[in-house]
N, C-alpha and C. Protein backbone atom coordinates (compact mmCIF):
# COMPACT_ATOMS: atom_id res chain seq x y z
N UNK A 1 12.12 -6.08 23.56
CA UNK A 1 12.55 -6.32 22.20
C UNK A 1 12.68 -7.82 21.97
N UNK A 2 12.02 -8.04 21.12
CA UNK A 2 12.14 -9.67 20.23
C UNK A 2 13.07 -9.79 19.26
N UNK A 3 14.36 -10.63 19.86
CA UNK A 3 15.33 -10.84 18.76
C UNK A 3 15.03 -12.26 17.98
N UNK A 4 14.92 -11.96 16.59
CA UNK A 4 15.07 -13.07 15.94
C UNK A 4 16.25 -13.09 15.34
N UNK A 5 16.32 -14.82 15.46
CA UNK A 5 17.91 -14.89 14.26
C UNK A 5 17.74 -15.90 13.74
N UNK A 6 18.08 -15.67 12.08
CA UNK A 6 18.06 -16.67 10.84
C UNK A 6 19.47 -17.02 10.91
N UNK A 7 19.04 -18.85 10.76
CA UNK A 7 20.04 -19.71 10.90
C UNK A 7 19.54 -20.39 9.37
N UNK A 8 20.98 -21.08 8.84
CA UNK A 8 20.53 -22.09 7.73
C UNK A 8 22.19 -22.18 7.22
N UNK A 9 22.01 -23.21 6.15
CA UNK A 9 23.23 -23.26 5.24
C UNK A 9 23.89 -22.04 4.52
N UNK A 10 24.99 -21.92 4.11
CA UNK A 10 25.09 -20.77 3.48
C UNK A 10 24.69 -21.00 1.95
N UNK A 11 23.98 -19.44 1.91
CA UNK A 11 22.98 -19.73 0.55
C UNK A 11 21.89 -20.33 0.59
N UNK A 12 21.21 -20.31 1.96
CA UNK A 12 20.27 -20.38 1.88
C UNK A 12 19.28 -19.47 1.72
N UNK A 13 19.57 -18.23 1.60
CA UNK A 13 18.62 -17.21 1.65
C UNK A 13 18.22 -16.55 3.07
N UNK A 14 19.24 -16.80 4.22
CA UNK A 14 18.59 -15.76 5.15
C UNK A 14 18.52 -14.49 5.15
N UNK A 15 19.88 -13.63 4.17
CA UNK A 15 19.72 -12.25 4.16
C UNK A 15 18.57 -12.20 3.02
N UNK A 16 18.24 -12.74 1.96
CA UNK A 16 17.24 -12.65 1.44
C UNK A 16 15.61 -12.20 2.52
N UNK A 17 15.62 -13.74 3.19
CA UNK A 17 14.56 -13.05 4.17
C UNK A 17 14.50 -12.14 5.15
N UNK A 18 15.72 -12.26 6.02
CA UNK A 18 15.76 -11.00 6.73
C UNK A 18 15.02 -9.73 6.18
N UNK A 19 15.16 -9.33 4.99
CA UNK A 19 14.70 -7.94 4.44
C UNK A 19 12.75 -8.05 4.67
N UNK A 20 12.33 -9.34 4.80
CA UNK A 20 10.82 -9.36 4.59
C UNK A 20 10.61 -9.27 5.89
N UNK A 21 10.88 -9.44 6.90
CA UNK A 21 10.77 -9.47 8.05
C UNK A 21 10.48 -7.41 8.35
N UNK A 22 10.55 -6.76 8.01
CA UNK A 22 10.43 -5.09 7.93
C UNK A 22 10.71 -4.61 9.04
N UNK A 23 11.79 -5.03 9.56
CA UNK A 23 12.32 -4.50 11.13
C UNK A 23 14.13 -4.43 10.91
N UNK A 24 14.42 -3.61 11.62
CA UNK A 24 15.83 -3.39 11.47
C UNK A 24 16.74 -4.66 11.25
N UNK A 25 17.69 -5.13 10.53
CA UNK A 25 18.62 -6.23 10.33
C UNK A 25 19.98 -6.00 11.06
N UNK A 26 20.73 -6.69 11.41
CA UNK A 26 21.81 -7.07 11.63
C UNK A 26 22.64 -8.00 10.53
N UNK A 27 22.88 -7.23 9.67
CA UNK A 27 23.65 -8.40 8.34
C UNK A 27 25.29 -8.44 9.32
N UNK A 28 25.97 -9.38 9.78
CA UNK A 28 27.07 -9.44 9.98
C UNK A 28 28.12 -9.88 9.14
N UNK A 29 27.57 -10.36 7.35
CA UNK A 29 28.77 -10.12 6.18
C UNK A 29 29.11 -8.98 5.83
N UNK A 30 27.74 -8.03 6.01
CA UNK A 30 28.10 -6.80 5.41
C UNK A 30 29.02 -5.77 6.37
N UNK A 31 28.23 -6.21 8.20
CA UNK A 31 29.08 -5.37 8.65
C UNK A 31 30.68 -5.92 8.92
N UNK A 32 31.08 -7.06 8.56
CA UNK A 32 32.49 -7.54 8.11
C UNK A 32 33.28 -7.24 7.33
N UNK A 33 32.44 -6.80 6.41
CA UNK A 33 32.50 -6.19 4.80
C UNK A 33 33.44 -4.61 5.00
N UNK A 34 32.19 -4.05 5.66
CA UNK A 34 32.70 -2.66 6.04
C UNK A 34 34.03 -2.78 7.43
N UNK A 35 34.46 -3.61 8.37
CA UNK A 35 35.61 -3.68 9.06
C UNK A 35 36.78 -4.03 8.25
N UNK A 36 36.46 -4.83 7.25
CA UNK A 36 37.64 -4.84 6.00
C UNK A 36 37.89 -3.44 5.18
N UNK A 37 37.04 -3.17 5.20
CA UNK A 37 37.23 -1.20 3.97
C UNK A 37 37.49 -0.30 4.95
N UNK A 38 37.15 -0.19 6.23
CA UNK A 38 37.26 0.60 6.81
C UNK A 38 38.10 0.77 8.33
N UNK A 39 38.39 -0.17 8.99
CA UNK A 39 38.46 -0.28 10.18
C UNK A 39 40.30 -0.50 10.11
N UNK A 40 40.76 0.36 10.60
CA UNK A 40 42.51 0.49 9.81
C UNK A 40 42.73 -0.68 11.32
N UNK A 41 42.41 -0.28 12.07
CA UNK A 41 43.05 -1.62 13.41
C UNK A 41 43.04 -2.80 13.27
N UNK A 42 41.74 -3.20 12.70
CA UNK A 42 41.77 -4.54 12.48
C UNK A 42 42.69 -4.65 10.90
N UNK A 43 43.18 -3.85 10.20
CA UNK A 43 43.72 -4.18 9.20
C UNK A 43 45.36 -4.11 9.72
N UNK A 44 45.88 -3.62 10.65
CA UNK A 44 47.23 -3.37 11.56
C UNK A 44 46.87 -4.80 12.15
N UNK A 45 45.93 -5.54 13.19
CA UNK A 45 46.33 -6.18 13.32
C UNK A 45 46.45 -7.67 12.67
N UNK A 46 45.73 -7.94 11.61
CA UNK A 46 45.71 -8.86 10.77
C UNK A 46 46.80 -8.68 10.12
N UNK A 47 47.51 -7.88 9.94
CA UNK A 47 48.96 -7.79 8.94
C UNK A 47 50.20 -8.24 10.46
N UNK A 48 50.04 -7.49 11.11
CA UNK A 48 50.71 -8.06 12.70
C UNK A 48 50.77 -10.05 12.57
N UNK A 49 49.31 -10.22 12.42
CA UNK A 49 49.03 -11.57 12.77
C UNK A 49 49.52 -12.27 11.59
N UNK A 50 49.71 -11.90 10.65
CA UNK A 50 49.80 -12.91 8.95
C UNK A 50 50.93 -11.86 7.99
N UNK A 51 51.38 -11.66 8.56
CA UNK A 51 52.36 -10.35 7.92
C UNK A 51 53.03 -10.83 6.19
N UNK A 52 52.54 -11.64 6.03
CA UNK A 52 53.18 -11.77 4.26
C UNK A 52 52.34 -11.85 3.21
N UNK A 53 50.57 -11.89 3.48
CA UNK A 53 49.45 -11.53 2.83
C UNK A 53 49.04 -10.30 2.91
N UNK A 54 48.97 -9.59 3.46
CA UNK A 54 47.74 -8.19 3.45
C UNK A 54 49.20 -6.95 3.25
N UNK A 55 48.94 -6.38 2.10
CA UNK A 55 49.85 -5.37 1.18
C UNK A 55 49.65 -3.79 1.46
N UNK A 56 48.01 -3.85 1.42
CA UNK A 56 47.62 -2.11 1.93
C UNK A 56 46.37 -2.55 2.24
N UNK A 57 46.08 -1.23 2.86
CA UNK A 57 44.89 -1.04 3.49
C UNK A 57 43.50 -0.17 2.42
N UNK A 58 42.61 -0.76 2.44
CA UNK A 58 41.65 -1.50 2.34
C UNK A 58 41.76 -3.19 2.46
N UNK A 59 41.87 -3.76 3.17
CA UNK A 59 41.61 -5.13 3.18
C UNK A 59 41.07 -5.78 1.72
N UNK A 60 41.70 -6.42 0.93
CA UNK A 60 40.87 -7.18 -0.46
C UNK A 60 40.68 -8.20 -0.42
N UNK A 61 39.22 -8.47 -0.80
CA UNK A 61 38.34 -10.42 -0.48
C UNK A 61 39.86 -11.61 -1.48
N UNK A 62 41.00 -10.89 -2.13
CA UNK A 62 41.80 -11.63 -2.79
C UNK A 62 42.68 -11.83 -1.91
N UNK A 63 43.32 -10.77 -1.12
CA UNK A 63 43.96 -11.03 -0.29
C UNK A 63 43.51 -12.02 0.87
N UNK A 64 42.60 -11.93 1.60
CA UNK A 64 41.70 -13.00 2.74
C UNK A 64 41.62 -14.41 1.59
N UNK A 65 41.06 -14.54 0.79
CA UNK A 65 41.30 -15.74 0.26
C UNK A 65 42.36 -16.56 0.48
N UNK A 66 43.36 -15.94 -0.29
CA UNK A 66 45.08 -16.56 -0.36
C UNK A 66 45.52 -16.83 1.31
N UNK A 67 44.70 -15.87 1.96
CA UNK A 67 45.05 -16.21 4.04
C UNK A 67 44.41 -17.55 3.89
N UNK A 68 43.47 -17.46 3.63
CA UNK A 68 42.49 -18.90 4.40
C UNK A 68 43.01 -20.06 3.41
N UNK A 69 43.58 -19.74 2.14
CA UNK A 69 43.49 -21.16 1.34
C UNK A 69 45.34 -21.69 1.85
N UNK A 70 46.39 -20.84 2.25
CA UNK A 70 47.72 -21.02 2.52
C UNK A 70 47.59 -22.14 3.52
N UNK A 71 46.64 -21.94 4.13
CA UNK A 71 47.62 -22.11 5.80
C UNK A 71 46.14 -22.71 6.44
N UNK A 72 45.70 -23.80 6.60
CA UNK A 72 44.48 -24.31 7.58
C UNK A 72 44.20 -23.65 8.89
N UNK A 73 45.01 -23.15 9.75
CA UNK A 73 44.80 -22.22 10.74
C UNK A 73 44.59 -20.73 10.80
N UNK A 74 44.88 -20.17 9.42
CA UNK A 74 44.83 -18.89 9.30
C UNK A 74 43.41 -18.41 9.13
N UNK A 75 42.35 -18.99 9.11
CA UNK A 75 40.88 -18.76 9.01
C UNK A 75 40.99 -18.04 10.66
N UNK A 76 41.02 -18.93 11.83
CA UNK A 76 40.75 -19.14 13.27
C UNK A 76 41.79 -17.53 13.29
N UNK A 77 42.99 -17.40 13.17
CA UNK A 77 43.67 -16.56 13.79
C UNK A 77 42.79 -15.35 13.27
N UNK A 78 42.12 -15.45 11.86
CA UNK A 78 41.16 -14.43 11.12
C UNK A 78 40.26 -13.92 11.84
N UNK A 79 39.65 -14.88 12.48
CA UNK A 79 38.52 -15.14 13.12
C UNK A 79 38.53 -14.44 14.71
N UNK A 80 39.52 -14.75 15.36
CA UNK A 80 39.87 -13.90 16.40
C UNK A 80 39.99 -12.72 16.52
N UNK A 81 40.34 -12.14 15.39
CA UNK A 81 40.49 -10.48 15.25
C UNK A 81 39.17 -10.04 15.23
N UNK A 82 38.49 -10.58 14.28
CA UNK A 82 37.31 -10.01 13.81
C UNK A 82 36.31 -9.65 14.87
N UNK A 83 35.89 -11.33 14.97
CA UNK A 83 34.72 -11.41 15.78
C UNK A 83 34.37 -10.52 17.11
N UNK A 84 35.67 -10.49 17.67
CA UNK A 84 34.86 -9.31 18.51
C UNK A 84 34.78 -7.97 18.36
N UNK A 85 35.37 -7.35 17.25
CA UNK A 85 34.55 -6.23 16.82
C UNK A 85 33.47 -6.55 16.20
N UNK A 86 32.96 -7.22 15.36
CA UNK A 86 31.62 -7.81 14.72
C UNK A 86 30.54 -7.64 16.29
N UNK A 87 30.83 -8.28 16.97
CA UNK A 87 30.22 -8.65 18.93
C UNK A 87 29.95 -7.22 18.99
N UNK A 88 30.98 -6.22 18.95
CA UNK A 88 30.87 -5.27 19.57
C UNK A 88 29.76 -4.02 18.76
N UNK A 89 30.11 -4.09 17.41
CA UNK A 89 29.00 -4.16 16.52
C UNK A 89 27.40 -4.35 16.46
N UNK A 90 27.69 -5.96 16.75
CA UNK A 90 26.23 -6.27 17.29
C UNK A 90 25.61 -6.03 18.34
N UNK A 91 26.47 -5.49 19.84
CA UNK A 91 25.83 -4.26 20.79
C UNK A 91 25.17 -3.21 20.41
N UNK A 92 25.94 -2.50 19.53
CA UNK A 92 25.83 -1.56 19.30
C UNK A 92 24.57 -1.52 18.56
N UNK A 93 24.12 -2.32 17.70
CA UNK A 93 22.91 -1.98 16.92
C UNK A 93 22.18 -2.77 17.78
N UNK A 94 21.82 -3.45 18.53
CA UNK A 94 20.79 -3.77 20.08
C UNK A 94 20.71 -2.45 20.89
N UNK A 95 21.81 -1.98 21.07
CA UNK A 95 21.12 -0.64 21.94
C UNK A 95 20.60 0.38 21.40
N UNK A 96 21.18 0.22 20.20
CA UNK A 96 20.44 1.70 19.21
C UNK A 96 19.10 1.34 18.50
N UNK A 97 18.75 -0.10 18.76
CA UNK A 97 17.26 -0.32 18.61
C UNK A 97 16.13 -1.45 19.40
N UNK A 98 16.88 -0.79 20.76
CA UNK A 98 16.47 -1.15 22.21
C UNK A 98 15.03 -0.82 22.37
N UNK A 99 14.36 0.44 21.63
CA UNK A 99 12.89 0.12 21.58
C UNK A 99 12.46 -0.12 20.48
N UNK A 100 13.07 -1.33 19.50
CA UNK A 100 11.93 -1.27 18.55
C UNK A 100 11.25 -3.20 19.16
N UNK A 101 10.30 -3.13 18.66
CA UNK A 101 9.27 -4.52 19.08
C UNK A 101 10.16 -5.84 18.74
N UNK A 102 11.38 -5.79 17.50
CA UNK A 102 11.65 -6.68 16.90
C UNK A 102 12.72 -6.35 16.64
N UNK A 103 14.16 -6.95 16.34
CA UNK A 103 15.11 -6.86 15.53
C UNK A 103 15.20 -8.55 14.73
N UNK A 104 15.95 -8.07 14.14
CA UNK A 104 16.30 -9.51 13.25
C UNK A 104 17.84 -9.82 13.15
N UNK A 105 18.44 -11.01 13.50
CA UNK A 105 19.81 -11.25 13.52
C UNK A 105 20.16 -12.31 12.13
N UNK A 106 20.95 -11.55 11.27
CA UNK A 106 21.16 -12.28 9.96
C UNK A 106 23.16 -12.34 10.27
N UNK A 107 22.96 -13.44 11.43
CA UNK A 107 25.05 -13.55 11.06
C UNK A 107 25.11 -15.32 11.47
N UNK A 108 25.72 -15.47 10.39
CA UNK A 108 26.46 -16.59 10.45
C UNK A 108 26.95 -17.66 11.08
N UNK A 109 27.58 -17.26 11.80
CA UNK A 109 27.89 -18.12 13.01
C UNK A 109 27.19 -17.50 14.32
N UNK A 110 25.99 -17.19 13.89
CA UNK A 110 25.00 -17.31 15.49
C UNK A 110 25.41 -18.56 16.40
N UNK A 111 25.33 -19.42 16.54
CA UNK A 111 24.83 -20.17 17.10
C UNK A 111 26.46 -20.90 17.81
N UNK A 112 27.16 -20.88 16.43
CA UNK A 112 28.62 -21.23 16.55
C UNK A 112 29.54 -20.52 17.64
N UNK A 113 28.98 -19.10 17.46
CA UNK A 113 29.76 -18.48 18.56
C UNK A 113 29.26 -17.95 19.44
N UNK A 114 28.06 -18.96 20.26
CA UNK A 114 27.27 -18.56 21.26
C UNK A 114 26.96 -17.21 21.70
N UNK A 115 26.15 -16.60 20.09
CA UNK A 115 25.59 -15.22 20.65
C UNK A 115 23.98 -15.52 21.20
N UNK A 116 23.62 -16.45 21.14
CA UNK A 116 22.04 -16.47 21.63
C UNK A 116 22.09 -16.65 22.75
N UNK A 117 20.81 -15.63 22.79
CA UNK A 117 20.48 -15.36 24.23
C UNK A 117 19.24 -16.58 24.54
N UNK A 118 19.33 -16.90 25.76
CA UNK A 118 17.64 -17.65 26.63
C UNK A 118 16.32 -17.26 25.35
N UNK A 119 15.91 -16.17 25.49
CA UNK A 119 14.56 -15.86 24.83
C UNK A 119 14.75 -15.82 23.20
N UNK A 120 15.78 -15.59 22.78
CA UNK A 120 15.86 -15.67 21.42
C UNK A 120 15.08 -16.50 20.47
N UNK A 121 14.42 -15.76 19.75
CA UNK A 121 13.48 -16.95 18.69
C UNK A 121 14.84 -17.74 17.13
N UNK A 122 14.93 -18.24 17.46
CA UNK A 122 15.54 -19.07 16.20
C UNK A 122 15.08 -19.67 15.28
N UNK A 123 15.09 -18.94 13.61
CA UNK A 123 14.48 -19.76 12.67
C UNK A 123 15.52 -20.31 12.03
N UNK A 124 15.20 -21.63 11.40
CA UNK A 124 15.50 -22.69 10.33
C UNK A 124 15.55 -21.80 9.14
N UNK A 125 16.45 -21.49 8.01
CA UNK A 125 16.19 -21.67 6.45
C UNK A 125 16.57 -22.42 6.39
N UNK A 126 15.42 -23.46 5.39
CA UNK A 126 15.51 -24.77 4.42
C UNK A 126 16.01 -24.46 3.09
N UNK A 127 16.50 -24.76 2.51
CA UNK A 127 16.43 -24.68 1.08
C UNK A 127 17.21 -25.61 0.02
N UNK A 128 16.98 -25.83 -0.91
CA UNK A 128 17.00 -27.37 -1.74
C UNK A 128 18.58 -26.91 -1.88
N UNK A 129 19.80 -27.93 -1.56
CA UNK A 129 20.91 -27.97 -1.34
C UNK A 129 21.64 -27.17 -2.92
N UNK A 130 20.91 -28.13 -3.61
CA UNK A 130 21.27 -27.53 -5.27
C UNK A 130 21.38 -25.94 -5.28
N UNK A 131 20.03 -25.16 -5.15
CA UNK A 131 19.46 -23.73 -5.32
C UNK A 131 20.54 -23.31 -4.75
N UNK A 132 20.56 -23.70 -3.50
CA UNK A 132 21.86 -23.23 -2.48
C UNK A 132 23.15 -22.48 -2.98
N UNK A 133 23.52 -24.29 -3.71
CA UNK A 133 25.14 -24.26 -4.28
C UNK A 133 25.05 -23.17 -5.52
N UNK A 134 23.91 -23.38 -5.82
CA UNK A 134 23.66 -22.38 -7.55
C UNK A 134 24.03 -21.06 -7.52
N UNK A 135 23.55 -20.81 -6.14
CA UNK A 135 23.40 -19.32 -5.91
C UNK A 135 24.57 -18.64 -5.04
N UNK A 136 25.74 -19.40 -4.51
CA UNK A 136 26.39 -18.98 -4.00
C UNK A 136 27.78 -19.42 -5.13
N UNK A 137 27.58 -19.64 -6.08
CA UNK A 137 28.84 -20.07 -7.13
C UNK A 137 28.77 -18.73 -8.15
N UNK A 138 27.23 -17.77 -7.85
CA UNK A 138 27.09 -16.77 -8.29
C UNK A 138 28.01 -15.68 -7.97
N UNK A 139 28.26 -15.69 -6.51
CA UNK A 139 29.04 -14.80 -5.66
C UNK A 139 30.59 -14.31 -6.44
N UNK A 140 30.74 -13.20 -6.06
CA UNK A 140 31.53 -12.83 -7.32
C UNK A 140 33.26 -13.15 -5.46
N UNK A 141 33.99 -13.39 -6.38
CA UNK A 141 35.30 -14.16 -5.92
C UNK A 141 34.58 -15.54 -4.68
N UNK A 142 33.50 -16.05 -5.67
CA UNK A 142 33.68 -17.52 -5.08
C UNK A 142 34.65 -18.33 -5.29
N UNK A 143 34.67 -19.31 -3.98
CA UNK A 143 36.15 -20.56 -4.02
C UNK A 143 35.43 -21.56 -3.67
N UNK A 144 35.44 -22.63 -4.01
CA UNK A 144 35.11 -23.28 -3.26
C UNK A 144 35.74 -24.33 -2.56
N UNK A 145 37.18 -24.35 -2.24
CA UNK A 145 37.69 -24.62 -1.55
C UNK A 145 37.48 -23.31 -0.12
N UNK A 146 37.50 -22.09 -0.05
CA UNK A 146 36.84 -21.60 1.05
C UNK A 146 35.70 -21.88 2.00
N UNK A 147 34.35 -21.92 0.68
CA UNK A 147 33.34 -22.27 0.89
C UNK A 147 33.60 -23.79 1.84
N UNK A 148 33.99 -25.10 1.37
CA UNK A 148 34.59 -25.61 2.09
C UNK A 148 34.70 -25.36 3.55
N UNK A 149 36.07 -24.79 3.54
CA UNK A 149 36.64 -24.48 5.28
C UNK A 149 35.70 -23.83 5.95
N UNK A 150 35.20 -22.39 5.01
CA UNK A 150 33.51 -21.90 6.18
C UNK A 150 32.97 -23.09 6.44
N UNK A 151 32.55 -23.65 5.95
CA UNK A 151 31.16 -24.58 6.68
C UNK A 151 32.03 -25.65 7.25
N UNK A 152 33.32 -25.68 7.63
CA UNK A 152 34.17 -26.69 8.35
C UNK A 152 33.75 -26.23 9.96
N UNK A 153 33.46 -24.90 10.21
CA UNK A 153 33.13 -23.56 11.28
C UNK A 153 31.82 -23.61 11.73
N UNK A 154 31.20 -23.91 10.51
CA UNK A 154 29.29 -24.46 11.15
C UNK A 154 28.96 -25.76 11.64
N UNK A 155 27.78 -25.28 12.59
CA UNK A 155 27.15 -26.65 13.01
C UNK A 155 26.98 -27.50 11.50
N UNK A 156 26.27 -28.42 11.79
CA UNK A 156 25.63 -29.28 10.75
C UNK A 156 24.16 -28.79 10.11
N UNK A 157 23.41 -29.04 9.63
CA UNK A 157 22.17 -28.60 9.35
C UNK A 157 21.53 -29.12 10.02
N UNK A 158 21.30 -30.46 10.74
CA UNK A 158 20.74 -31.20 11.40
C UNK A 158 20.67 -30.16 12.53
N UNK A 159 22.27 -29.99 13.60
CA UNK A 159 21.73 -29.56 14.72
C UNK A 159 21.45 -27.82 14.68
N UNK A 160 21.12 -27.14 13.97
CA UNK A 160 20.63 -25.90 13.45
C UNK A 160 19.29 -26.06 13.50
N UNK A 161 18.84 -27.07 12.80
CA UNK A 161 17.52 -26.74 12.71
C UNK A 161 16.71 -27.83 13.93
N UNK A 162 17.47 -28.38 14.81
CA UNK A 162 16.91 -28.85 15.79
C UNK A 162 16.85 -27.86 16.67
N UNK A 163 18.10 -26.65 16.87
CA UNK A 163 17.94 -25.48 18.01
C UNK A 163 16.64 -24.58 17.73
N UNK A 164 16.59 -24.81 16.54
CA UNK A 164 15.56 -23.86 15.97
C UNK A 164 13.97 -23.51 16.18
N UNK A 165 13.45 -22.70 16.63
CA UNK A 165 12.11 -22.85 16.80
C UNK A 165 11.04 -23.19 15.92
N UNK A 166 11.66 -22.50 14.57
CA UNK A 166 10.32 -22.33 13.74
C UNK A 166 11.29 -22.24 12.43
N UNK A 167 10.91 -23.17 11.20
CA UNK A 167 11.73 -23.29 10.02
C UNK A 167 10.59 -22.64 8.84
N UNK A 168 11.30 -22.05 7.79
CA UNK A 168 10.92 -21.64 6.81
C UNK A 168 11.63 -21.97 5.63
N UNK A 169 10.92 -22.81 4.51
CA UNK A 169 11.19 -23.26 3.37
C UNK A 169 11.33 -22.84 2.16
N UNK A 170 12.33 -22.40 2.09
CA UNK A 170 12.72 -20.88 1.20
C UNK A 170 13.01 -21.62 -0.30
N UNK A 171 12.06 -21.49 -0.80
CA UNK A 171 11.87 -21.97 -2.42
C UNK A 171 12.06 -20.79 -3.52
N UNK A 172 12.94 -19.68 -2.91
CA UNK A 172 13.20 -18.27 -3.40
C UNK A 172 12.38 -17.51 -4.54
N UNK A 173 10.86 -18.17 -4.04
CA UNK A 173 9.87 -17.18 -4.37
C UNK A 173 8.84 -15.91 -3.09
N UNK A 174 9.62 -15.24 -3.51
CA UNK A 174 9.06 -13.96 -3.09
C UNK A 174 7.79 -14.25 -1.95
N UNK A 175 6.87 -14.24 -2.96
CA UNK A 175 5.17 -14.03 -2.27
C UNK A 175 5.21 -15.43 -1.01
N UNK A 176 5.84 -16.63 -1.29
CA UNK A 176 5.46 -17.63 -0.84
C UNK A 176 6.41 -17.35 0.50
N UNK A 177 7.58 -16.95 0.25
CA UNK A 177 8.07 -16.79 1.90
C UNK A 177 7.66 -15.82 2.56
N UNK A 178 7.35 -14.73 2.46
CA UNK A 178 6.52 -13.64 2.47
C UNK A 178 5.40 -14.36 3.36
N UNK A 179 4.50 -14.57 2.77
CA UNK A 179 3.75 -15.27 3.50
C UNK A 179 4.39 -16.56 4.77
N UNK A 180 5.18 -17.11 4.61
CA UNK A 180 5.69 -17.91 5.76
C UNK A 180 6.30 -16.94 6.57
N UNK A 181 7.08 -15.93 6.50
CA UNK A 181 7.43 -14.65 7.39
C UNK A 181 6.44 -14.25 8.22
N UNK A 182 4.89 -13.71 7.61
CA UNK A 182 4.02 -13.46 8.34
C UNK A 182 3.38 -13.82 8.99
N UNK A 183 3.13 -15.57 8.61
CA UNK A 183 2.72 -16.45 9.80
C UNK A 183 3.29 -16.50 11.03
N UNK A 184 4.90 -16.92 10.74
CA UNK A 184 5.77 -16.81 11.73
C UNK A 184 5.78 -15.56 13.04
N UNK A 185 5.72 -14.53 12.16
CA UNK A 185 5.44 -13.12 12.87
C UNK A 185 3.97 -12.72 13.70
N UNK A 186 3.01 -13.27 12.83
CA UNK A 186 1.74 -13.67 13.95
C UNK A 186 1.70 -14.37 15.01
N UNK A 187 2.50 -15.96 14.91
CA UNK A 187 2.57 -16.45 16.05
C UNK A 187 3.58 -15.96 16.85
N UNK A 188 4.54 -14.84 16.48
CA UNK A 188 5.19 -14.38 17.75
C UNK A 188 4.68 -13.35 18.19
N UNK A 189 4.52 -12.20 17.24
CA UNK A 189 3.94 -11.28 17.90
C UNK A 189 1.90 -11.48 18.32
């Protein structure tokens, strides 16, 4: 199995491409998404850990906000809970698609929280800083004082796209990355 994983700024469009790539994804917002709606432990222990923000269970993106914007450390203590169910997560969909030719890794802090492996192919998204900001101010309960502290958590862009094998210049037209997907995918596979 050939793991790829899209690296870039946020808003750059990697879950965008991920989907062109036509092999199983690993979105790790979404499966974050679903440990907030669903996962009552990690919601016991994040109330354990921050006990004067989180009210009931379903976890709400209003409630995590008001965590991360209070308190400069409350991201990291966030972050500890999570991530290794997210890890454990991301086993889980490696073994359950242990024979396909390809998977694709669309999470975030790849690189940050040393999930790459030796053989791992690593791509670059480029994309014009503006488009970026445009498209993530779209996001419905954007902050950007959050936005902020996330990328306080990422490499730089520089050393991202130096780890990187192979970059794609995501001008968020369709046909044209499409086509840079398939090149990419020829010279690996």
């Amino acid at each position: 199995m050939i793991r790829i994983a899209l690296v870039g700024d946020i808003g750059s469009g990697k879950t965008f491409i991920s989907k062109l790539f036509k092999f199983p994804v690993f979105n790790a917002d979404k499966v974050v998404s679903k440990i907030y709606s669903k996962n009552k432990k990690v919601y016991l222990d994040l109330k354990r850990k921050l006990p004067n923000f989180f009210n009931s269970f379903p976890i709400k993106k209003k409630e995590l906000i008001n965590v991360i914007l209070s308190n400069k450390t409350n991201l990291k203590k966030i972050s500890k809970i999570i991530h290794p169910v997210v890890r454990k997560e991301l086993n889980k969909f490696i073994r359950k698609n242990y024979k396909k030719k390809v998977v694709i890794l669309d999470i975030p802090l790849y690189l940050e929280n040393k999930l790459n492996k030796k053989k791992d192919i690593i791509i670059f998204i480029q994309s014009a800083k503006r488009e970026s900001l445009k498209r993530v101010r779209k996001r419905k309960n954007f902050n950007k004082l959050v936005l902020q502290k996330l990328k306080k958590l990422q490499f730089s862009l520089k050393v991202k796209k130096k780890k990187s094998h192979y970059i794609i210049k995501n001008n968020f037209k369709k046909n044209v990355v499409r086509k840079n997907v398939d090149d990419i995918l020829s010279m690996i596979l």
